[in-house]
N, C-alpha and C. Protein backbone atom coordinates (compact mmCIF):
# COMPACT_ATOMS: atom_id res chain seq x y z
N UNK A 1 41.20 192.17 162.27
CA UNK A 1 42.12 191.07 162.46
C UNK A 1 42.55 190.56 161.07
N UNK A 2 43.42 190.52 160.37
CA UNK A 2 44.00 189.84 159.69
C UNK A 2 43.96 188.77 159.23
N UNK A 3 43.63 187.88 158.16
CA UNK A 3 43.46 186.83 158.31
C UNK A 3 45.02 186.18 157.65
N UNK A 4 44.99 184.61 158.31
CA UNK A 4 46.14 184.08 157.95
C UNK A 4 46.36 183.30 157.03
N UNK A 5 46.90 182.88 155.70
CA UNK A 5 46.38 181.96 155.38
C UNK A 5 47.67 180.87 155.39
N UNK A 6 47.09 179.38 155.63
CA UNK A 6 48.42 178.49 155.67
C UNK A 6 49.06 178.03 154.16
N UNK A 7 50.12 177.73 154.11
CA UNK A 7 51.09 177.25 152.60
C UNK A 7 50.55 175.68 153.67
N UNK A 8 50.28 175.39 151.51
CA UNK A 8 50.76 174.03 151.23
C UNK A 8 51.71 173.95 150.68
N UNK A 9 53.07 173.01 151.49
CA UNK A 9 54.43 173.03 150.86
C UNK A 9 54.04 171.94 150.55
N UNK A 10 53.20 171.23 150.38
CA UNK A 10 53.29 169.65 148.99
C UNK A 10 53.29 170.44 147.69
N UNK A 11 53.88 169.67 147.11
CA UNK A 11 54.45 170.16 145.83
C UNK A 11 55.15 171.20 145.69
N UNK A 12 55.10 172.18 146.22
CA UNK A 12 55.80 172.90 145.76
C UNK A 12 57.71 172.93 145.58
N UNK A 13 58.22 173.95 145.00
CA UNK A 13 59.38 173.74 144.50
C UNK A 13 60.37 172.15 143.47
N UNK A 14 59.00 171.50 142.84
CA UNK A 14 59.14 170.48 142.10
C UNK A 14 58.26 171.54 140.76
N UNK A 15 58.66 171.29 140.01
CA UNK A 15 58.50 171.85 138.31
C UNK A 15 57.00 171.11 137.91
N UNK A 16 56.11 171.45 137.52
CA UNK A 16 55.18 171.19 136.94
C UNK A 16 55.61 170.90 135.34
N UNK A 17 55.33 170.01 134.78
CA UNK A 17 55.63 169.71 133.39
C UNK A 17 54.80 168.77 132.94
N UNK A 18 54.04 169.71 131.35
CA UNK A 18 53.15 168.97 130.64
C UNK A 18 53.30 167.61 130.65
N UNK A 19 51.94 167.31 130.45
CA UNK A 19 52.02 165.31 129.96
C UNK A 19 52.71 165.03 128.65
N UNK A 20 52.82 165.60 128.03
CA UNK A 20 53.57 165.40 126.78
C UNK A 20 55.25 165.64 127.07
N UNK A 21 55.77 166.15 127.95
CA UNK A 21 56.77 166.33 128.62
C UNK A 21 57.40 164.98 129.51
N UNK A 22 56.05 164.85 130.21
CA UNK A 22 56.59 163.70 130.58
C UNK A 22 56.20 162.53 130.19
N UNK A 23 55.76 162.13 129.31
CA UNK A 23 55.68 160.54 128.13
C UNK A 23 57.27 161.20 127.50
N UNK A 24 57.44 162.07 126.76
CA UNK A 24 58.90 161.87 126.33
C UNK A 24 59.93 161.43 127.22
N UNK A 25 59.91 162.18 128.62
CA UNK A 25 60.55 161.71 129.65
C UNK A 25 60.71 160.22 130.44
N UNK A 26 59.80 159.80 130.01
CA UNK A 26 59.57 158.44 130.62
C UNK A 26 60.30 157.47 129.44
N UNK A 27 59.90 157.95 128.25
CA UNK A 27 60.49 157.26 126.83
C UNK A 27 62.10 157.29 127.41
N UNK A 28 62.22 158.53 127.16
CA UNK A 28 63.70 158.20 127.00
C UNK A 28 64.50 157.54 128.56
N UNK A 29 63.63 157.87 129.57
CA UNK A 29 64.48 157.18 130.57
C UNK A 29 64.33 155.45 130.36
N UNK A 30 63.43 154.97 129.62
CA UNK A 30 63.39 153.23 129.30
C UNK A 30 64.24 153.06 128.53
N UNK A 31 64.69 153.77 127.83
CA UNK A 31 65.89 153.63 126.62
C UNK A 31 67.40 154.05 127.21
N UNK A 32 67.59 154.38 128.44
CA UNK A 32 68.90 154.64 128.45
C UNK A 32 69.91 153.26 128.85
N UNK A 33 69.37 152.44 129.28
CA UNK A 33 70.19 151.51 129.41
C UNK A 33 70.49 150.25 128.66
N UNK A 34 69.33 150.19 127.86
CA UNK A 34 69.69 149.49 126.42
C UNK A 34 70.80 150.51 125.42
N UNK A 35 71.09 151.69 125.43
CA UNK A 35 72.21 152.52 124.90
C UNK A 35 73.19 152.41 125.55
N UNK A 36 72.85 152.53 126.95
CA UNK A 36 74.00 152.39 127.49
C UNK A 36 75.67 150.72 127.77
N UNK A 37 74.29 149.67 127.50
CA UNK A 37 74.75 148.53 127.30
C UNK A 37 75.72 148.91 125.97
N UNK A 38 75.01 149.05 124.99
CA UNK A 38 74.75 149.12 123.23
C UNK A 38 76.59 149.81 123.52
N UNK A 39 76.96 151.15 123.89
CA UNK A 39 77.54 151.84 123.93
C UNK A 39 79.06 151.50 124.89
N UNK A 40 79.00 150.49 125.70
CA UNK A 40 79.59 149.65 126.29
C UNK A 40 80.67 149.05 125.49
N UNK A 41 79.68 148.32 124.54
CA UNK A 41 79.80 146.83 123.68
C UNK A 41 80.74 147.59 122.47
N UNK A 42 80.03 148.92 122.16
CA UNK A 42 80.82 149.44 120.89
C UNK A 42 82.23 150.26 121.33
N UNK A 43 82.27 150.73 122.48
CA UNK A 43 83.32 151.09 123.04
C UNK A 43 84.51 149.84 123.31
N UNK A 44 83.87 148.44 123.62
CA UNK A 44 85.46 147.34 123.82
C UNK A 44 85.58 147.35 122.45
N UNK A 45 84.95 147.23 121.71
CA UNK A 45 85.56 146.99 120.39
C UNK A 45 86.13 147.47 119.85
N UNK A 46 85.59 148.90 119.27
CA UNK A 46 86.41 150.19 118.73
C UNK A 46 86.61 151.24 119.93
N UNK A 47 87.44 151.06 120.59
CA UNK A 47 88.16 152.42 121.59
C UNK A 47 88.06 153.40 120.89
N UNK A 48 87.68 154.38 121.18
CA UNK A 48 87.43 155.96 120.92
C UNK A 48 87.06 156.69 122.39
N UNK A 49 87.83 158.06 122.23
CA UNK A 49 87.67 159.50 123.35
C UNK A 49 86.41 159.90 123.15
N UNK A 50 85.94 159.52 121.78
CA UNK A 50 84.41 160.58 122.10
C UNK A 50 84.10 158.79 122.38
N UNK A 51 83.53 157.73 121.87
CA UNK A 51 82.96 156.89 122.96
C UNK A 51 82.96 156.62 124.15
N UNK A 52 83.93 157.20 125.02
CA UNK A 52 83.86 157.85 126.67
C UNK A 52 82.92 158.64 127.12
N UNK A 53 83.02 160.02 126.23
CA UNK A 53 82.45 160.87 126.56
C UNK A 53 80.78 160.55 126.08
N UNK A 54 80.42 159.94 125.37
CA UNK A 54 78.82 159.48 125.21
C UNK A 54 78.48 158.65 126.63
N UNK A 55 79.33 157.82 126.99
CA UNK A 55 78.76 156.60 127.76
C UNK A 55 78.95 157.62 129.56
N UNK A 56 79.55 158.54 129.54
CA UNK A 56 79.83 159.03 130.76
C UNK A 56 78.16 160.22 130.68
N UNK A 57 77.86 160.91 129.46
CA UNK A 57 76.46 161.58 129.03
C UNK A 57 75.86 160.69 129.22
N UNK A 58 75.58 159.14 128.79
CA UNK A 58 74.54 158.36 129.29
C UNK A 58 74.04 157.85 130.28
N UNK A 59 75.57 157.70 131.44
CA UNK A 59 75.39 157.73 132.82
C UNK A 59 74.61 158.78 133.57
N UNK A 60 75.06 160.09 133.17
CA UNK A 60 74.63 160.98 134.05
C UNK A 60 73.11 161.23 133.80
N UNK A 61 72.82 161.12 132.28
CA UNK A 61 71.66 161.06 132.04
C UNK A 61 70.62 159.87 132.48
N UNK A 62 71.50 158.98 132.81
CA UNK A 62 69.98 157.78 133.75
C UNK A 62 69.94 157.96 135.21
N UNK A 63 71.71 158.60 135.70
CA UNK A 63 71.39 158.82 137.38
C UNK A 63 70.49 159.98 137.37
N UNK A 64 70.61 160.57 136.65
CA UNK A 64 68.83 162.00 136.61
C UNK A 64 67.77 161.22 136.11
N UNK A 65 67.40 160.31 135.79
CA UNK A 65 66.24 159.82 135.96
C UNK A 65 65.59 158.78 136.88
N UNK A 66 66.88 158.36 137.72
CA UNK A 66 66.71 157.49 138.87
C UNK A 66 66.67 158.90 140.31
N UNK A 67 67.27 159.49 139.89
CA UNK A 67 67.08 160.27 141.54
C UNK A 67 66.04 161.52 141.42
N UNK A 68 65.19 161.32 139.76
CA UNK A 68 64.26 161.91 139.26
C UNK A 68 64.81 163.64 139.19
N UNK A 69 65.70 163.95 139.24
CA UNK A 69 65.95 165.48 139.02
C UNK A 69 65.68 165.87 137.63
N UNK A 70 65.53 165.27 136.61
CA UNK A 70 64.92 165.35 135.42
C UNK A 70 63.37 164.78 135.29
């Protein structure tokens, strides 16, 4: 007879990543919205195309740390 064995699907298909991986990860997700304010403030003042394009990278980079895909 065969034996069967059962899957544990907890956890799986989520990335395992060192602790040192994630203290950087945690760092920088506490810091994105003090940049992102920061980056706001320097954008009404001095208008610039690349100050768009940072603050639209800073968005996407905190909605990946709120819906945790990073």
């Amino acid at each position: 007879m065969a034996k069967r064995f059962r899957r544990s699907w907890r956890g799986q298909g989520k990335m395992q990543w060192p602790s040192w991986l994630k203290n950087i990860r945690d760092t920088i997700s506490q810091f994105t919205i003090p940049l992102i304010i920061f980056q706001v403030i320097r954008t009404l003042l001095f208008p610039s195309g690349v100050d768009l394009i940072i603050i639209v990278i800073l968005l996407l980079l905190h909605v990946c740390f709120v819906v945790e895909i990073l």
